[in-house]
Protein backbone atom coordinates (compact mmCIF):
# COMPACT_ATOMS: atom_id res chain seq x y z
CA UNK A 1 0.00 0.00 0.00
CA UNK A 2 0.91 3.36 -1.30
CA UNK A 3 1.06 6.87 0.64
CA UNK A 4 0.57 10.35 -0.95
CA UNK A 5 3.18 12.47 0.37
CA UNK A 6 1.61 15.02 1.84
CA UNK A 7 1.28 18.16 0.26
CA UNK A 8 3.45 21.41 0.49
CA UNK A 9 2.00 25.09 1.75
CA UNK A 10 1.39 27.09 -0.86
CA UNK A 11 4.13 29.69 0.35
CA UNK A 12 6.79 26.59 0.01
CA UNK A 13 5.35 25.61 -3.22
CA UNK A 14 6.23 29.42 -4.85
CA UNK A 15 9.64 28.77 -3.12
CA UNK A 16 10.55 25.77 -4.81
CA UNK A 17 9.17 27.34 -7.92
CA UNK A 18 11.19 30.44 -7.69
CA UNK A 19 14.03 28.33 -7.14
CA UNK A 20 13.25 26.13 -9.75
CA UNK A 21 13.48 29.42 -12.09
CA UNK A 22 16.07 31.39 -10.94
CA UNK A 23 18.63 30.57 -13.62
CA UNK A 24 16.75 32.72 -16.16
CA UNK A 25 14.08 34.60 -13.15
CA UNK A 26 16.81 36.79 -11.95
CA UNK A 27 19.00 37.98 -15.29
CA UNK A 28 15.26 38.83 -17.23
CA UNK A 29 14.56 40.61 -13.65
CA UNK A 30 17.60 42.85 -13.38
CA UNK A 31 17.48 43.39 -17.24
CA UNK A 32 13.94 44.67 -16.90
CA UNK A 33 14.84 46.73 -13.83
CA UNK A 34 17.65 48.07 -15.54
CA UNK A 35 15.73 48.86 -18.77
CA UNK A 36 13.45 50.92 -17.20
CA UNK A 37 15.79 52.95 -14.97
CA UNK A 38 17.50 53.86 -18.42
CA UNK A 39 14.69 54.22 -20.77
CA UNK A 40 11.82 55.77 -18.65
CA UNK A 41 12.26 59.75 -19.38
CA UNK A 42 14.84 59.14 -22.17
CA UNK A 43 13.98 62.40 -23.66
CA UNK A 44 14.74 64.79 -20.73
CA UNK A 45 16.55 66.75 -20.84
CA UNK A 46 15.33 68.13 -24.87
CA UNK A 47 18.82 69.13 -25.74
CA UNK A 48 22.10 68.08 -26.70
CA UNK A 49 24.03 67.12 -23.81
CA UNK A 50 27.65 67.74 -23.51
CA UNK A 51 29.67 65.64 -26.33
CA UNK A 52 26.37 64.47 -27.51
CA UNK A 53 26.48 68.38 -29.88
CA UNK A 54 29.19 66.07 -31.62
CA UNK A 55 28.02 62.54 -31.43
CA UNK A 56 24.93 62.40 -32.14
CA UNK A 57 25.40 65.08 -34.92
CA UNK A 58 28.28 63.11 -36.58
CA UNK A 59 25.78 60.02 -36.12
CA UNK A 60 23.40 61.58 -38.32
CA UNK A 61 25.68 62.94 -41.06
CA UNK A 62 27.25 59.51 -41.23
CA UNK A 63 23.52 57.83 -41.38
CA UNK A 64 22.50 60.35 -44.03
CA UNK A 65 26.45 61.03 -46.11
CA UNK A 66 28.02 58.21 -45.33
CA UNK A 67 30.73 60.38 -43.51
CA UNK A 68 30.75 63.02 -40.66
CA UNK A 69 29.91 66.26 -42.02
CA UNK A 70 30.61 70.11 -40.50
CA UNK A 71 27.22 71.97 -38.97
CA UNK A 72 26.75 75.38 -38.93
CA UNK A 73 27.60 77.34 -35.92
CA UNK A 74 23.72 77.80 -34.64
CA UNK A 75 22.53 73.66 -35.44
CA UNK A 76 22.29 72.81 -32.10
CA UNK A 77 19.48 74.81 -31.45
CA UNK A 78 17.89 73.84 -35.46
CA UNK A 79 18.73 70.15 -34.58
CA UNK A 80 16.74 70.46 -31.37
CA UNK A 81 13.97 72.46 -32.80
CA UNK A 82 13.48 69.20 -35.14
CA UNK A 83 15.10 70.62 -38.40
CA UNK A 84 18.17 68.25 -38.39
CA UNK A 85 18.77 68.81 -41.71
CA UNK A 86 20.97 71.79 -41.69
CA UNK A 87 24.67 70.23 -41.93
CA UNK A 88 27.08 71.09 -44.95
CA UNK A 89 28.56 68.38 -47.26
CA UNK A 90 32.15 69.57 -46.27
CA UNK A 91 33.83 66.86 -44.75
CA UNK A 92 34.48 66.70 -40.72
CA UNK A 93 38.00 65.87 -38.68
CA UNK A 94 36.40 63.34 -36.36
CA UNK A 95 38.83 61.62 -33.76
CA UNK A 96 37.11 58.95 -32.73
CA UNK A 97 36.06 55.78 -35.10
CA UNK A 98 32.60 55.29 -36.45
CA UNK A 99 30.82 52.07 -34.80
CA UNK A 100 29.37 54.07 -31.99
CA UNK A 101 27.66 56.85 -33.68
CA UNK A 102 26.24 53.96 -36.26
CA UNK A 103 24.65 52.62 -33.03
CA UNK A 104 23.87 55.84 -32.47
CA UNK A 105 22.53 56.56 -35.56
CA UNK A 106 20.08 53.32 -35.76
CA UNK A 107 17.82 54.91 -32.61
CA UNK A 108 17.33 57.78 -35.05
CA UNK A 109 16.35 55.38 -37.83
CA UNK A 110 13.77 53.93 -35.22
CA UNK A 111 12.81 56.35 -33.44
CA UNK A 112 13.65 60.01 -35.58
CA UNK A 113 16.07 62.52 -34.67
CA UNK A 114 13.46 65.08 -33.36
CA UNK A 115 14.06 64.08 -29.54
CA UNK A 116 16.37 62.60 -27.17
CA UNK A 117 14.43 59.19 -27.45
CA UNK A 118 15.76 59.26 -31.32
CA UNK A 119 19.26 59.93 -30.35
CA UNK A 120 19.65 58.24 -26.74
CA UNK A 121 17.72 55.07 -27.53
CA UNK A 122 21.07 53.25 -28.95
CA UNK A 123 22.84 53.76 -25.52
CA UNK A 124 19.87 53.01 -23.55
CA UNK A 125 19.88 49.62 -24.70
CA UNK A 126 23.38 48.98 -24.78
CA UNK A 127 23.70 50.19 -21.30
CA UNK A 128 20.43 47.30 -20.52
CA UNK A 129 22.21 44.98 -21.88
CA UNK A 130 25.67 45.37 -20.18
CA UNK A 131 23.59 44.03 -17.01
CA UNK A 132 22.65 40.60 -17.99
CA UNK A 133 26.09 40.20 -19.41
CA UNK A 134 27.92 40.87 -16.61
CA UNK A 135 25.18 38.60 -14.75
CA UNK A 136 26.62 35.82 -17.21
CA UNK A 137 30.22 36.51 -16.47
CA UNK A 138 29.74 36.55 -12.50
CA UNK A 139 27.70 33.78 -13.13
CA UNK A 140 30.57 31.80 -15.04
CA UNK A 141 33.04 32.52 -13.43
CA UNK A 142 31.77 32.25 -9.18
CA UNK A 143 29.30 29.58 -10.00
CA UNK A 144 26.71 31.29 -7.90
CA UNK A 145 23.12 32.91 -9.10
CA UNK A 146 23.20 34.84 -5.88
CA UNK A 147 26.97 36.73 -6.71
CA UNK A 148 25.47 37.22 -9.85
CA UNK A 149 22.55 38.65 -9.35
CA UNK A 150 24.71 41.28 -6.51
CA UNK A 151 26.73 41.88 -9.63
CA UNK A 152 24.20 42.59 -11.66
CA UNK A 153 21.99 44.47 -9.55
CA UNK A 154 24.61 46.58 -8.27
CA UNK A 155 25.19 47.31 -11.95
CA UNK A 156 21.74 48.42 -12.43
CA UNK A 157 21.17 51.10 -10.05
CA UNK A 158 24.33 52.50 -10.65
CA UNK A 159 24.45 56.16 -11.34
CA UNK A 160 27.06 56.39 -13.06
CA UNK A 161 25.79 53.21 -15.53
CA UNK A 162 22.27 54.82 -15.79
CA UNK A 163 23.78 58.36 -16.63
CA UNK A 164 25.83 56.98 -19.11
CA UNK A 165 23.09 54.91 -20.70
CA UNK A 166 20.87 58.07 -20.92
CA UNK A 167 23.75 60.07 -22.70
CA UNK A 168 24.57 59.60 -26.62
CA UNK A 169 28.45 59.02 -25.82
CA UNK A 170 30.78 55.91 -27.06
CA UNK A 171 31.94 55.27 -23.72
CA UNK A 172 28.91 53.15 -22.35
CA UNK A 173 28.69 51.51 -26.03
CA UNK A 174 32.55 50.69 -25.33
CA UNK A 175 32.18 49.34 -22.24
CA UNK A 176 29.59 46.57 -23.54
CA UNK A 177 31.91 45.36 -26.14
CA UNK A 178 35.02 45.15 -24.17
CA UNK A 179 32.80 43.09 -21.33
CA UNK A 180 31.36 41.16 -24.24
CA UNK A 181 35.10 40.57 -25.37
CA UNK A 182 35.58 39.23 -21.94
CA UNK A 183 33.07 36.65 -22.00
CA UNK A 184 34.32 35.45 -24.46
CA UNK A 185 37.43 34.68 -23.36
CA UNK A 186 35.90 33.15 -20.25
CA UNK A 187 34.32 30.56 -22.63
CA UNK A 188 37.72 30.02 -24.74
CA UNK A 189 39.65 29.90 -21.69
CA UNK A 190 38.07 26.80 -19.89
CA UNK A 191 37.74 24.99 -23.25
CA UNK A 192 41.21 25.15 -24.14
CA UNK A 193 42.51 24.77 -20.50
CA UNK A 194 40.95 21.28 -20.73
CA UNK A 195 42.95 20.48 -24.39
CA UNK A 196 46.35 22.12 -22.75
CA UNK A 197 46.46 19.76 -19.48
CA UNK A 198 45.08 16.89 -20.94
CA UNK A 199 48.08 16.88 -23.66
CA UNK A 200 50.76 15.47 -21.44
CA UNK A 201 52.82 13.52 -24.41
CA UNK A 202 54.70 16.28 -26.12
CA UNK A 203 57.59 17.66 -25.31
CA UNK A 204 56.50 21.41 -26.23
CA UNK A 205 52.44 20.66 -26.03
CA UNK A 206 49.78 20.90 -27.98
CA UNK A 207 48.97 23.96 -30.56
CA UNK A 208 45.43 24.54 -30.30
CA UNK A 209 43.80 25.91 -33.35
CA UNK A 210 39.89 25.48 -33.07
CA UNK A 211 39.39 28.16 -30.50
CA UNK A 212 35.94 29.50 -31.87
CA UNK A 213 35.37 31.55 -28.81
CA UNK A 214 39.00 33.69 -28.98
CA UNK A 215 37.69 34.50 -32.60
CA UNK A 216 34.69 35.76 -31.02
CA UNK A 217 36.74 38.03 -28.30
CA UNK A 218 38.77 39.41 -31.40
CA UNK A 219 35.62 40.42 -33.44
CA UNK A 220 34.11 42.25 -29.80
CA UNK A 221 37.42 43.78 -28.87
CA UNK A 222 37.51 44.97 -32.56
CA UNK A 223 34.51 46.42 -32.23
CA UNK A 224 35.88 47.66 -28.70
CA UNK A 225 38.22 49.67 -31.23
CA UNK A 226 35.69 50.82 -33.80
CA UNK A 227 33.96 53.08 -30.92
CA UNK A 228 37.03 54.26 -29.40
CA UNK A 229 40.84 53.62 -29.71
CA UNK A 230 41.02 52.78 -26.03
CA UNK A 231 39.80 49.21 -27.05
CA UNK A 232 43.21 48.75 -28.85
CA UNK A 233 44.49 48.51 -25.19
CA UNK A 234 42.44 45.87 -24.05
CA UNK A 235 42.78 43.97 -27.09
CA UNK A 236 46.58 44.16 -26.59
CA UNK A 237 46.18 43.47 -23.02
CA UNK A 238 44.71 40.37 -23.53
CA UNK A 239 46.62 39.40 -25.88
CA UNK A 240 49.23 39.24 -23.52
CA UNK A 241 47.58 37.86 -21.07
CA UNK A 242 46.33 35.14 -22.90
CA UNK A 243 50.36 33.89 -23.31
CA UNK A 244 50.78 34.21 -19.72
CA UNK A 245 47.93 31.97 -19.21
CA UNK A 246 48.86 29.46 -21.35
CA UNK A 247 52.50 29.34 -20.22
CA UNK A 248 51.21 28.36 -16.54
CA UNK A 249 48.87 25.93 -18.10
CA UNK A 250 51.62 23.92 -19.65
CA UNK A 251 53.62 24.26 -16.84
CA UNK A 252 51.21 22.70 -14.95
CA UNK A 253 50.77 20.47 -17.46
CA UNK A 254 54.44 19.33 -17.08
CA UNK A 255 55.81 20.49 -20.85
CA UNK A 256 59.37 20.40 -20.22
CA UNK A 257 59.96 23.73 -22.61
CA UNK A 258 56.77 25.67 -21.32
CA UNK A 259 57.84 29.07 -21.59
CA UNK A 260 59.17 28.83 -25.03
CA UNK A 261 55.96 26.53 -26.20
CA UNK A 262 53.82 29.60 -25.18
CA UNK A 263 55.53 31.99 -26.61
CA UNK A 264 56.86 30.66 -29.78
CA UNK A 265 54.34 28.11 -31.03
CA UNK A 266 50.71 29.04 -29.36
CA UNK A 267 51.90 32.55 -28.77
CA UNK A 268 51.45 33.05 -33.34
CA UNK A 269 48.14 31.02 -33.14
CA UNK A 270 46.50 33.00 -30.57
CA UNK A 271 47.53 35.83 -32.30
CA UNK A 272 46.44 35.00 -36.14
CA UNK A 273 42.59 34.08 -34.17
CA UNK A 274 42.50 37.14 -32.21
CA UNK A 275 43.76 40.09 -34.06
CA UNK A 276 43.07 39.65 -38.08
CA UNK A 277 39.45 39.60 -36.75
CA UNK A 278 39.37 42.77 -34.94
CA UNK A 279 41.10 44.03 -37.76
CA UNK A 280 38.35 42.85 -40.53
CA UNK A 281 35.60 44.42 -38.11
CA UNK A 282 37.44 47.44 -37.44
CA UNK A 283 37.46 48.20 -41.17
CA UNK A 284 34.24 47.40 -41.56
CA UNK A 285 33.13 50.11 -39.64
CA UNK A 286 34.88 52.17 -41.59
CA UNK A 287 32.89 51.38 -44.48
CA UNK A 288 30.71 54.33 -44.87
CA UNK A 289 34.00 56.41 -45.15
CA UNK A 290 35.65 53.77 -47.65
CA UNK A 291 32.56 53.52 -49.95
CA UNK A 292 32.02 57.20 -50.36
CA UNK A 293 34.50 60.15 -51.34
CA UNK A 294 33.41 63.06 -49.16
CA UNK A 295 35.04 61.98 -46.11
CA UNK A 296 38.10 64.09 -44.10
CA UNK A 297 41.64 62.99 -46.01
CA UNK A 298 38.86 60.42 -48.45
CA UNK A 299 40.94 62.25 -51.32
CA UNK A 300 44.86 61.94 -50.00
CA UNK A 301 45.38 59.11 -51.70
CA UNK A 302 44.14 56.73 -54.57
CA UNK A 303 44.09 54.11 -52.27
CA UNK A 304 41.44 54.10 -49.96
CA UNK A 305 43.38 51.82 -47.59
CA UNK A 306 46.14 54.14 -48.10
CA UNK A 307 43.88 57.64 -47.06
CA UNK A 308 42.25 55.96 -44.34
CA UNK A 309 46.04 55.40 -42.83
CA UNK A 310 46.98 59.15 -43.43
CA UNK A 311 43.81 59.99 -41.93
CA UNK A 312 44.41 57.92 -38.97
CA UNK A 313 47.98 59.73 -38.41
CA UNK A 314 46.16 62.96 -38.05
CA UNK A 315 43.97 61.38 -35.42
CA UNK A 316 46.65 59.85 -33.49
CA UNK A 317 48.52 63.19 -33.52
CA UNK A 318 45.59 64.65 -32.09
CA UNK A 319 45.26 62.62 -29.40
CA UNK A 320 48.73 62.59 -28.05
CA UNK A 321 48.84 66.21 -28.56
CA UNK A 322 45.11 66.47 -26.42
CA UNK A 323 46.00 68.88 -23.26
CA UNK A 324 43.35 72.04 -23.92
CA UNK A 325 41.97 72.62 -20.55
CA UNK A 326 38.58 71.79 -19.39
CA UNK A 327 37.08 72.51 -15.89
CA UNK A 328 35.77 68.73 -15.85
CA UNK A 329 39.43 67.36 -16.62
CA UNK A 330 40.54 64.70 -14.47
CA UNK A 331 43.14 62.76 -14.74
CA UNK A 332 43.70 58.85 -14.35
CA UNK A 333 45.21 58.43 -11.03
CA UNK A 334 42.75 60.48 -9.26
CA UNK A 335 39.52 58.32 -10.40
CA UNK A 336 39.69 55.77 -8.11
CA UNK A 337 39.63 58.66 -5.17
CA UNK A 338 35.93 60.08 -7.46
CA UNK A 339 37.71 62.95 -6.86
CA UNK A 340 36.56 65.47 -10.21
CA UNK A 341 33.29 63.70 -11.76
CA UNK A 342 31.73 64.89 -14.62
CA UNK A 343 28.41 67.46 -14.82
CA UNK A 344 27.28 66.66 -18.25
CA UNK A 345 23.89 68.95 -17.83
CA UNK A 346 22.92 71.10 -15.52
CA UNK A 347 20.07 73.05 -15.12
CA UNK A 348 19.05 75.64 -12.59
CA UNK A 349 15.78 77.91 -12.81
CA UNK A 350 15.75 81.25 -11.44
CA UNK A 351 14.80 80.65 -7.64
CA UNK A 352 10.86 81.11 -7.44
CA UNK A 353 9.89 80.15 -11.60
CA UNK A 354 9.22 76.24 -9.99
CA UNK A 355 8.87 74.42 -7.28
CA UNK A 356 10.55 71.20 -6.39
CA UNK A 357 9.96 69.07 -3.21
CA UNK A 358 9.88 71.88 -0.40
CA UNK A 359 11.89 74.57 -2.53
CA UNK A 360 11.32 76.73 -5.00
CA UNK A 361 15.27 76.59 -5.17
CA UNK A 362 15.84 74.13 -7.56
CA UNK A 363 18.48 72.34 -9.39
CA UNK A 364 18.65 69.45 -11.92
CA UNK A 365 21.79 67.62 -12.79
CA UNK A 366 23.28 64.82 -14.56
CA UNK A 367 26.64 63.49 -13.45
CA UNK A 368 29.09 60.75 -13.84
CA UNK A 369 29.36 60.01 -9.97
CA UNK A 370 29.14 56.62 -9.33
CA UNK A 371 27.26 55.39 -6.88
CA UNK A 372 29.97 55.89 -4.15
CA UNK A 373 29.33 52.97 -1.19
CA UNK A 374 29.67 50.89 -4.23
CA UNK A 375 32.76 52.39 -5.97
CA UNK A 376 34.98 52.99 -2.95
CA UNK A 377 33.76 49.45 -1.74
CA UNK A 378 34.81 47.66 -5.16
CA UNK A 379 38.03 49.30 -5.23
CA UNK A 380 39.16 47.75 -2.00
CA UNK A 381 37.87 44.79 -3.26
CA UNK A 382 39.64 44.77 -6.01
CA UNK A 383 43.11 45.45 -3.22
CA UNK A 384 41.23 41.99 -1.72
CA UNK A 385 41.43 40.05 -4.64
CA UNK A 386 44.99 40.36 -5.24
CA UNK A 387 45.34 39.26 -1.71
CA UNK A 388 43.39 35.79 -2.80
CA UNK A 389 44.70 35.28 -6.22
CA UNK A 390 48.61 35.44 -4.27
CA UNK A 391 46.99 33.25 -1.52
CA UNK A 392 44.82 30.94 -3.51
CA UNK A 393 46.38 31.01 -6.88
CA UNK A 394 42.37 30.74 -8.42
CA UNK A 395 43.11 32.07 -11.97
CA UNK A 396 39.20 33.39 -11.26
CA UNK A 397 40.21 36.32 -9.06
CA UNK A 398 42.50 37.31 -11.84
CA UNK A 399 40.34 38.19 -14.12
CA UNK A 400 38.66 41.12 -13.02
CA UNK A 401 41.78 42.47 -11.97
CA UNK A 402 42.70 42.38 -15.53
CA UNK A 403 39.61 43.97 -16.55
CA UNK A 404 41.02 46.64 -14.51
CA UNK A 405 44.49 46.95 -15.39
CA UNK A 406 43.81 46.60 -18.98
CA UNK A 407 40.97 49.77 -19.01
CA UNK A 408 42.70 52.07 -16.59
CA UNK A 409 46.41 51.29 -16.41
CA UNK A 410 46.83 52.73 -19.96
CA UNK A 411 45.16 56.33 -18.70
CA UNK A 412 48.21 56.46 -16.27
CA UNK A 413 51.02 56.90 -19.15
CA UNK A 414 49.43 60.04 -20.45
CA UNK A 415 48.92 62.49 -17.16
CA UNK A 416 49.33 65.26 -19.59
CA UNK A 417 46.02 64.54 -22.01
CA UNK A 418 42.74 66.11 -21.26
CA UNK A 419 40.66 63.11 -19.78
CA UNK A 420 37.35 61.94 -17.87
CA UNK A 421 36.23 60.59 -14.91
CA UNK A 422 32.96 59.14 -16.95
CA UNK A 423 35.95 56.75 -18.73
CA UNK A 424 35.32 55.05 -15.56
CA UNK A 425 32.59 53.78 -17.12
CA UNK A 426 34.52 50.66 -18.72
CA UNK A 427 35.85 49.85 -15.63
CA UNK A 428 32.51 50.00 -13.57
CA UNK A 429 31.74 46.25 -14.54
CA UNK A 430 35.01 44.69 -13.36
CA UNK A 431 34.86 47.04 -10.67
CA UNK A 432 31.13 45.53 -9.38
CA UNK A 433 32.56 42.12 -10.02
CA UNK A 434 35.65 42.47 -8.08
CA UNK A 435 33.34 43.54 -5.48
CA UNK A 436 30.67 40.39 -5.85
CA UNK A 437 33.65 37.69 -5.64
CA UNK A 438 35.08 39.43 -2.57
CA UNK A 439 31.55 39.61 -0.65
CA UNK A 440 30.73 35.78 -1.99
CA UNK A 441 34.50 35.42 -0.58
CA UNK A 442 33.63 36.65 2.77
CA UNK A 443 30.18 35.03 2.75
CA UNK A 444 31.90 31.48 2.42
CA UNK A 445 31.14 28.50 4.85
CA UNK A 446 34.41 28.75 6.96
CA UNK A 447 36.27 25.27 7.94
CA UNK A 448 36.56 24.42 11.67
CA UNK A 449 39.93 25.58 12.95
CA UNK A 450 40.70 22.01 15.04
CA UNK A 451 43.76 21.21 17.20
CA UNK A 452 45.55 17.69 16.86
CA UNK A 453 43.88 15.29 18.19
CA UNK A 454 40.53 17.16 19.09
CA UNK A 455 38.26 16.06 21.44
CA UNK A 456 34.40 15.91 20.32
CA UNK A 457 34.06 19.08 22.70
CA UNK A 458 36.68 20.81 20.82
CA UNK A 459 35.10 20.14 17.95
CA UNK A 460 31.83 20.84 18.47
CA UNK A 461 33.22 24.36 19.58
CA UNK A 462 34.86 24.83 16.29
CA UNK A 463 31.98 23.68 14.25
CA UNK A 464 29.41 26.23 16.10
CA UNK A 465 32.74 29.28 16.27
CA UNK A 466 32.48 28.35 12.17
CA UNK A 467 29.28 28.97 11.91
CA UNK A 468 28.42 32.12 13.77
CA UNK A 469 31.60 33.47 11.52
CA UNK A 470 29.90 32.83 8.37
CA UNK A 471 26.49 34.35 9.94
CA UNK A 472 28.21 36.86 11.17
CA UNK A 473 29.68 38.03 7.75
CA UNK A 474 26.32 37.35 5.84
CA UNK A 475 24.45 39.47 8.39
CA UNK A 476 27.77 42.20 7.61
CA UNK A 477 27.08 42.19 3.76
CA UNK A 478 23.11 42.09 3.88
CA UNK A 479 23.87 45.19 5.51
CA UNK A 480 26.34 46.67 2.92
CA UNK A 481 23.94 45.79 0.51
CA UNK A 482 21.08 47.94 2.13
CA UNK A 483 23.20 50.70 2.39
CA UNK A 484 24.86 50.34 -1.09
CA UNK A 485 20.77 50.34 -2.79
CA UNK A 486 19.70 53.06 -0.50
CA UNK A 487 22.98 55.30 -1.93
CA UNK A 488 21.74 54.31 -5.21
CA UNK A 489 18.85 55.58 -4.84
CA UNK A 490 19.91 58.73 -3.06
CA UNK A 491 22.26 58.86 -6.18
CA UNK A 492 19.38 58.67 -8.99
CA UNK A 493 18.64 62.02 -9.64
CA UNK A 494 21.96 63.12 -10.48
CA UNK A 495 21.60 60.22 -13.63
CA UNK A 496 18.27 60.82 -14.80
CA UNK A 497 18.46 64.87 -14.54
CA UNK A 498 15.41 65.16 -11.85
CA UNK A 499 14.77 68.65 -10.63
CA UNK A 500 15.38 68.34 -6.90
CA UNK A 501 15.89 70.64 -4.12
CA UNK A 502 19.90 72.89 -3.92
CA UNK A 503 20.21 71.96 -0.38
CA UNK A 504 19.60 68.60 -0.87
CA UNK A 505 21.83 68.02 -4.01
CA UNK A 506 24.37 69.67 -1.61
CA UNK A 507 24.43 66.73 0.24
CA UNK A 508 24.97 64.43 -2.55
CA UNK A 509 28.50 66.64 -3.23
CA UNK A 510 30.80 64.65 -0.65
CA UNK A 511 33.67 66.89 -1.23
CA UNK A 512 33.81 70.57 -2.81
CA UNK A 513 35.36 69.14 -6.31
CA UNK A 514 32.18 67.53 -6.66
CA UNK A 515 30.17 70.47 -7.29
């Protein structure tokens, strides 16, 4: 005779069901959370927004020339107004490659160029998407849905993400492609890891050629370069690193001539997969300026291979000679410290024309500070993970710390060039992800610390000292956690450009180079 198991409470059942579903529940959560903290109110403010007078403008000459064009003096106020027809044919010097105004460009094919929703729509969704993605990574690389979803939530409600996904610059559409690029090479990396240490009959080891994933990275770290040159230093970056890797792998593996196998036989393969691709899509995104004639230098040469490298001098010239001042200039080392963030709009009514909160003293602003409990906290953690990988030697604590080094160390060599804090903006991902690791780190189940030859007391004390450790620290981070999502929220206005009372955005300036 048979007995029914007796059924579960309803609030168990939705539990187990939640459970169940959280592999794809959370990412489509925090992707629709993050969608509509960057796409609600897209058009505010109606105006071009700091670089946007060039980006968005250049998107639309290349959407309708084929090439960026010169304006007149007064288009930002036509292009506003909804006449965005009032650029010249006479070519543009541009200094920054074309991939992310052609994003840029396809919101205005959706959605028109006559508001912000036609011009910021691009970033908005590239900005979305950077969430799930680094959900994915965290996810790959910790093993946990909870890390990841910290990661990606964190990522979210981040001002500084959700101000740059409501602005039409490059540097949010960058920081997607060089995550993207990263992914990638997560996947590549534990499928050839497998081929390296399971080769253990050849003197120098294997060559391994079918690496369909590092193809991948090179097409996304191409396109990394097709929106801004800065990708040229990740892509070299990891590069590098890759060689490194694959030197310890055969070491481990036991090939006798490791270091010279990495170097000198997989060192040219991984190179002919990674970089002829980013090369190919680099080009192509050149292609409106190859196909047409009107473009800066298009004439210099016959060749159009050969103008587009004489063009290209003039831009690299420009940007090592780049050192005009700028009251928002800030210089590499001092981003970590958030110490000069950008104010990309501001807008403050004569006191008494409207009311805001309990004021009629109001100010609206939309800046590149991060959301700070988060930042400051992340950049310890990165200081944390260098601790583990040394202690550990997990090659997964390495790499966010060389998502790190390989978007900010570059900044460092030119302290002379007119720079950013909203750069940080590439970084912000590895930054949140250093960040997750460390908390899921601290959150771990710790190992009883036993003498020889414990007695069942002593071990029993262990077990329970354990324990209230690992509560201890989860009760510690659900803590930082409230605090880090209340910041962020304190933090939202300054992204999305809400009117809000001057003595209360006071407080949000936490020192005097903030304001």
């Amino acid at each position: 005779m048979t007995h029914a198991l007796p059924e579960l409470p309803a609030r168990d059942r939705l539990l187990m069901a939640i459970r169940r579903r959280s592999p794809w529940l959370v990412p489509v959560a925090l992707t629709v959370l993050a969608g509509l903290l960057r796409i609600i109110g897209l058009g505010h403010p109606h105006e071009l927004v700091f670089d946007e007078t060039y980006y968005v403008k250049d998107a639309w000459t290349l959407l309708n020339l084929g090439y960026e064009s010169q304006w007149p003096d007064d288009a930002n106020a036509s292009f506003v107004a909804g006449d965005a027809d009032v650029y010249t044919t006479e070519a543009s010097f541009v200094v920054h490659p074309p991939l992310g105004k052609w994003i840029i460009a396809l919101g205005m094919v959706l959605f028109g160029a006559d508001s912000g929703w036609g011009w910021r729509i691009g970033t908005a969704v590239v900005g979305t998407l950077l969430v799930p993605l680094l959900y994915a990574v965290a996810r790959r690389l910790t093993g946990s849905i909870a890390t990841a979803g910290i990661a990606g939530l964190l990522l979210a409600v981040d001002s500084l993400a959700i101000s740059m996904s409501r602005v039409a610059l490059l540097d949010g559409i960058l920081a997607l492609f060089v995550l993207l690029g990263f992914w990638f090479v997560i996947l590549d990396w534990h499928d050839t890891r497998d081929r390296v240490l399971g080769d253990q009959t050849s003197v120098w080891g294997p060559v391994v050629w079918t690496r369909p994933w590092l193809l991948a990275a090179g097409a996304a770290f191409g396109a990394a370069s097709a929106v801004k040159w800065s990708g040229l230093y990740v892509l070299a970056g990891v590069g590098v690193g890759l060689v490194v890797v694959d030197a310890l792998w055969r070491r481990r593996a036991g090939v006798r001539e490791w270091y010279f196998s990495a170097i000198l036989r997989q060192g040219p393969a991984t190179f002919l997969l990674l970089v002829p691709v980013a090369l190919v899509v680099y080009l192509l995104s050149w292609s409106g300026w190859l196909l047409t004639t009107g473009g800066y230098d298009r004439s210099s040469d016959p060749s159009p291979l050969v103008a587009l490298w004489t063009y290209h001098q003039a831009v690299y010239g420009f940007h090592v000679g780049l050192s005009s001042g700028h009251p928002y200039a800030s210089p590499a080392w001092q981003w970590p410290l958030l110490l000069r963030p950008t104010a990309m709009w501001l807008s403050r009514p004569e006191a008494g024309t409207t009311t805001c909160g309990w004021s009629d003293d109001c100010i609206g602003v939309i800046s590149s500070i991060p959301n700070p409990v988060v930042w400051y906290a992340g950049c310890a953690a990165a200081l944390y993970l260098v601790w583990l990988l040394i202690r550990t030697r997990r090659a997964r604590y390495a790499l966010p710390l060389a998502g790190l080094a390989v978007t900010y160390v570059p900044w460092l060599l030119y302290p002379e060039r007119t720079v950013f804090q909203f750069y940080t903006v590439v970084m912000l991902p590895f930054v949140v992800l250093a960040l997750a690791m460390a908390l899921q780190h601290l959150a771990r189940a710790r190992d009883p610390q036993l003498l020889a030859d414990p007695t069942p007391v002593e071990v029993a004390f262990a077990e329970r000292h354990a324990a209230r450790a690992q509560r201890a620290w989860r009760i510690a981070i659900a803590v930082f956690l409230a605090v880090a999502l209340a910041s962020a929220a304190f933090y939202l206005p300054l992204a999305v450009g809400i009117m809000e009372p001057y003595p209360l955005w006071q407080l949000h300036n936490w020192m005097a180079s903030w304001v």
